[in-house]
C-alpha atoms as a PDB file:
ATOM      1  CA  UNK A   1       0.000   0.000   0.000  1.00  0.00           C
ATOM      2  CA  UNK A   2       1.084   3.614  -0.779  1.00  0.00           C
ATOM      3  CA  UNK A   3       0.500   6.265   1.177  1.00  0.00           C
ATOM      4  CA  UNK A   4      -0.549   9.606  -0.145  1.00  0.00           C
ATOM      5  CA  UNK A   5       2.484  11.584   0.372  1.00  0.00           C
ATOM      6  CA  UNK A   6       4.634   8.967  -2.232  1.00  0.00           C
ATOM      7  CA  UNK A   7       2.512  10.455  -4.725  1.00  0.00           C
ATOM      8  CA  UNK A   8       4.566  11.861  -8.170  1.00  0.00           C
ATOM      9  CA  UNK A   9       3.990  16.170  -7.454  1.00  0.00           C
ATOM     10  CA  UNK A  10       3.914  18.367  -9.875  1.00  0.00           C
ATOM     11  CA  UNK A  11       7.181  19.680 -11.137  1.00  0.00           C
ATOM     12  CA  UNK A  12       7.601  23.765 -10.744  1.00  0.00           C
ATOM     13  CA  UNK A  13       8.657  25.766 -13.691  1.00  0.00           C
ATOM     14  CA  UNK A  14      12.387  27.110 -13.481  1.00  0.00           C
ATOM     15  CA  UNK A  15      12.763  30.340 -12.312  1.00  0.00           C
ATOM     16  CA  UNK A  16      13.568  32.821 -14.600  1.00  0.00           C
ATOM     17  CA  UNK A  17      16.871  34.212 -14.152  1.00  0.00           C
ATOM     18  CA  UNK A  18      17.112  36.581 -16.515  1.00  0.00           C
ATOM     19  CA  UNK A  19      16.518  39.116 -14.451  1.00  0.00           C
ATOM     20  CA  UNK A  20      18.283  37.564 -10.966  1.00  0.00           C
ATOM     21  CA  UNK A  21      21.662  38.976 -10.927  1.00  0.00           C
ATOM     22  CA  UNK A  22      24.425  36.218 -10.800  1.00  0.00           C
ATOM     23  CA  UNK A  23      24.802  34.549  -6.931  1.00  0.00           C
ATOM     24  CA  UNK A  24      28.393  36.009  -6.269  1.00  0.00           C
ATOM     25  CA  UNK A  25      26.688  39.263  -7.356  1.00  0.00           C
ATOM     26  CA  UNK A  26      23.834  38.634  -4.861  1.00  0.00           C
ATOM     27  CA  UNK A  27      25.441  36.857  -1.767  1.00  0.00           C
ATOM     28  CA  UNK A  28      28.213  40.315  -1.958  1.00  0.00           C
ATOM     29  CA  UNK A  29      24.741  42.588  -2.092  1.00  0.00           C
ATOM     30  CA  UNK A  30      23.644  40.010   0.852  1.00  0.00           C
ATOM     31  CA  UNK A  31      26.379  39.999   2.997  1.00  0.00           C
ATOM     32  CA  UNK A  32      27.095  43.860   2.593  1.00  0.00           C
ATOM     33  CA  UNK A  33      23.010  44.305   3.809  1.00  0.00           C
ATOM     34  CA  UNK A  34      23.296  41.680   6.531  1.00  0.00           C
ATOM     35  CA  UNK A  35      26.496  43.868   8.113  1.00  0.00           C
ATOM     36  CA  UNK A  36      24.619  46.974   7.913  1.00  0.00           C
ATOM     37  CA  UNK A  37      21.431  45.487   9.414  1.00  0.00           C
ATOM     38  CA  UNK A  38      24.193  44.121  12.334  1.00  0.00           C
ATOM     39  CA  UNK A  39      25.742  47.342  12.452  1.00  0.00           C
ATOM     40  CA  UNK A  40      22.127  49.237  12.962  1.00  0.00           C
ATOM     41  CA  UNK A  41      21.219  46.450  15.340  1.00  0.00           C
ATOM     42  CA  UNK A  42      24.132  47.535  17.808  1.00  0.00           C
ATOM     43  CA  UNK A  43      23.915  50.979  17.377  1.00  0.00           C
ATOM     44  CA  UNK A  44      20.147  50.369  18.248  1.00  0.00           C
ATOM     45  CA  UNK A  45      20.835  48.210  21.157  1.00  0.00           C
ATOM     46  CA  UNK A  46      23.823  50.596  22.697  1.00  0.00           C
ATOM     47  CA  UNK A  47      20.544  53.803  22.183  1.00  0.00           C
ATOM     48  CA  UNK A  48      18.786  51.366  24.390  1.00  0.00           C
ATOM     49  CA  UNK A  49      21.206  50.982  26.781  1.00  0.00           C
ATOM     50  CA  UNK A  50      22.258  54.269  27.161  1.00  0.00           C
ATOM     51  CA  UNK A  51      18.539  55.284  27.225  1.00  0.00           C
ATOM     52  CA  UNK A  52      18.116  52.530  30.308  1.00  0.00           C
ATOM     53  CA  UNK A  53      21.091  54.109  32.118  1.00  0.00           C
ATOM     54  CA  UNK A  54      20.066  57.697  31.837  1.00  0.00           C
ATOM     55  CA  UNK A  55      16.191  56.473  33.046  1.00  0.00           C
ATOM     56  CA  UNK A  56      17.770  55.133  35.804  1.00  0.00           C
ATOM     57  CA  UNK A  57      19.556  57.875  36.544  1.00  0.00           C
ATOM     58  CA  UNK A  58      16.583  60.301  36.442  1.00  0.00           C
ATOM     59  CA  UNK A  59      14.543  57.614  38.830  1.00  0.00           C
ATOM     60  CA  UNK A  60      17.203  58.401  41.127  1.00  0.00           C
ATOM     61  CA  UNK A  61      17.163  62.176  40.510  1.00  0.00           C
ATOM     62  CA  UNK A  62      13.602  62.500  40.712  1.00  0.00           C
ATOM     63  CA  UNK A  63      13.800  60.302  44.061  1.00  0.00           C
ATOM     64  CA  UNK A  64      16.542  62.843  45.611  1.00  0.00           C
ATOM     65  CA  UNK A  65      14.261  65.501  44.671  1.00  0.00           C
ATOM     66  CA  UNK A  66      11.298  64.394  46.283  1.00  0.00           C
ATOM     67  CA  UNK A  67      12.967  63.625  49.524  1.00  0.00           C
ATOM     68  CA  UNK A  68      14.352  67.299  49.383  1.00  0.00           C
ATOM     69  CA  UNK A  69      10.925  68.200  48.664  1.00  0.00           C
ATOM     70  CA  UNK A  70       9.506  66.656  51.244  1.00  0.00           C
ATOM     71  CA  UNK A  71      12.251  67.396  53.291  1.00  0.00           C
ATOM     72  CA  UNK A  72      11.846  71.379  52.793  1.00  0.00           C
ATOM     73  CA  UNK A  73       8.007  71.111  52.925  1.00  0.00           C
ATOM     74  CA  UNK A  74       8.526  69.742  56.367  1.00  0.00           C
ATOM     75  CA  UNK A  75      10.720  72.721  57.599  1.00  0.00           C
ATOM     76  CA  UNK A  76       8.653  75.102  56.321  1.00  0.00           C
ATOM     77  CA  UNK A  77       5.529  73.793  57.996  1.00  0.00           C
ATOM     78  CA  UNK A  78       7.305  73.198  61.276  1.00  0.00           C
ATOM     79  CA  UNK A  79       8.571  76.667  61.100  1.00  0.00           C
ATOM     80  CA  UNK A  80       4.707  78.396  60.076  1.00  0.00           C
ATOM     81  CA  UNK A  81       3.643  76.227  63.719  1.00  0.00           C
ATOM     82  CA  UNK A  82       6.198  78.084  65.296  1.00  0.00           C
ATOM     83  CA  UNK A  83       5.241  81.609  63.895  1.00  0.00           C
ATOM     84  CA  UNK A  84       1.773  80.933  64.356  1.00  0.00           C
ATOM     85  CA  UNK A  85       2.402  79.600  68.181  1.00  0.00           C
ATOM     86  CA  UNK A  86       4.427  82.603  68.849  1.00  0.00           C
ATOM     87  CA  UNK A  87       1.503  84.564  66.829  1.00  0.00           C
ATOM     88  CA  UNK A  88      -0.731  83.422  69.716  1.00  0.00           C
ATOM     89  CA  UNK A  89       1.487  83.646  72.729  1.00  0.00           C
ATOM     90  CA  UNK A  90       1.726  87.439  71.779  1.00  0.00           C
ATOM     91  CA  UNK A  91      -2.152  87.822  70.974  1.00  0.00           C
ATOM     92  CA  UNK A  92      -2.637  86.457  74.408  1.00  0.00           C
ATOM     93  CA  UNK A  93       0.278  88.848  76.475  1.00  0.00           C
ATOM     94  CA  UNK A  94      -0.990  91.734  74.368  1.00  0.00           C
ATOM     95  CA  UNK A  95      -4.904  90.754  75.631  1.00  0.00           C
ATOM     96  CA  UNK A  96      -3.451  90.579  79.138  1.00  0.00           C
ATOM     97  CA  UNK A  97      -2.054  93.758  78.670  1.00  0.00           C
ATOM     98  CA  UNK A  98      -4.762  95.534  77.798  1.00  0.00           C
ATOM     99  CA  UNK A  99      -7.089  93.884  80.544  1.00  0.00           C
ATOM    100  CA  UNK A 100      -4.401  95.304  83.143  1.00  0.00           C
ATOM    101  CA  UNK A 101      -4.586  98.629  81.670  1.00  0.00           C
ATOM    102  CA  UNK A 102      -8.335  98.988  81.567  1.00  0.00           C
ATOM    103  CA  UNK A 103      -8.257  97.643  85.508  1.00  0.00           C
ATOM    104  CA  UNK A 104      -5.718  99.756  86.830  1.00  0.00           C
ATOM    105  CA  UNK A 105      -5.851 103.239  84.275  1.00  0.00           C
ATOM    106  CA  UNK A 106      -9.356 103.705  83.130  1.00  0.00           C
ATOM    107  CA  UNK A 107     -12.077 104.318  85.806  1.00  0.00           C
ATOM    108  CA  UNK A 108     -14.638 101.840  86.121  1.00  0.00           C
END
């Protein structure tokens, strides 16, 4: 018994080469394309990584930054408690002050 795939296929017509330069013509044109492509491919690849580095190096910035931000925001805030405690401590002498002065200068 045959099987199916024993069967006689059809032959293909030859390809014209008429217009197919000759191979030593081709495989030069090849081998000069497959250099450049190699050549983009590591110039792409060394973008990348230089791309990767200087991301990671702007993570870091940006990280720096926020801490100083955060830092300075802190300051600032601890220092506008401060002025607004000493605000009140003054609001309350000057109060004092004044209830003194009505007591013992002004007639009741």
């Amino acid at each position: 018994m045959q099987s199916n795939s024993l069967k006689p296929r059809a032959r293909l017509p030859a390809p014209d080469t008429s217009e197919v330069p000759s191979l030593d013509v081709q495989s030069g044109d090849l081998v000069r394309e497959l250099a450049r492509e190699r050549q983009l491919r590591l110039e792409a690849e060394c973008t990348a990584r230089d791309l990767r580095i200087e991301c990671d190096r702007f993570k870091v910035k940006i990280q720096e930054s926020q801490k100083s931000y955060d830092s300075r925001i802190h300051v600032a805030l601890e220092k506008l408690r401060q002025y607004r405690h000493q605000i009140d401590s003054l609001q309350q002498e000057k109060d004092l002050q004044q209830q003194r002065y009505e007591v013992n200068v002004l007639p009741v």
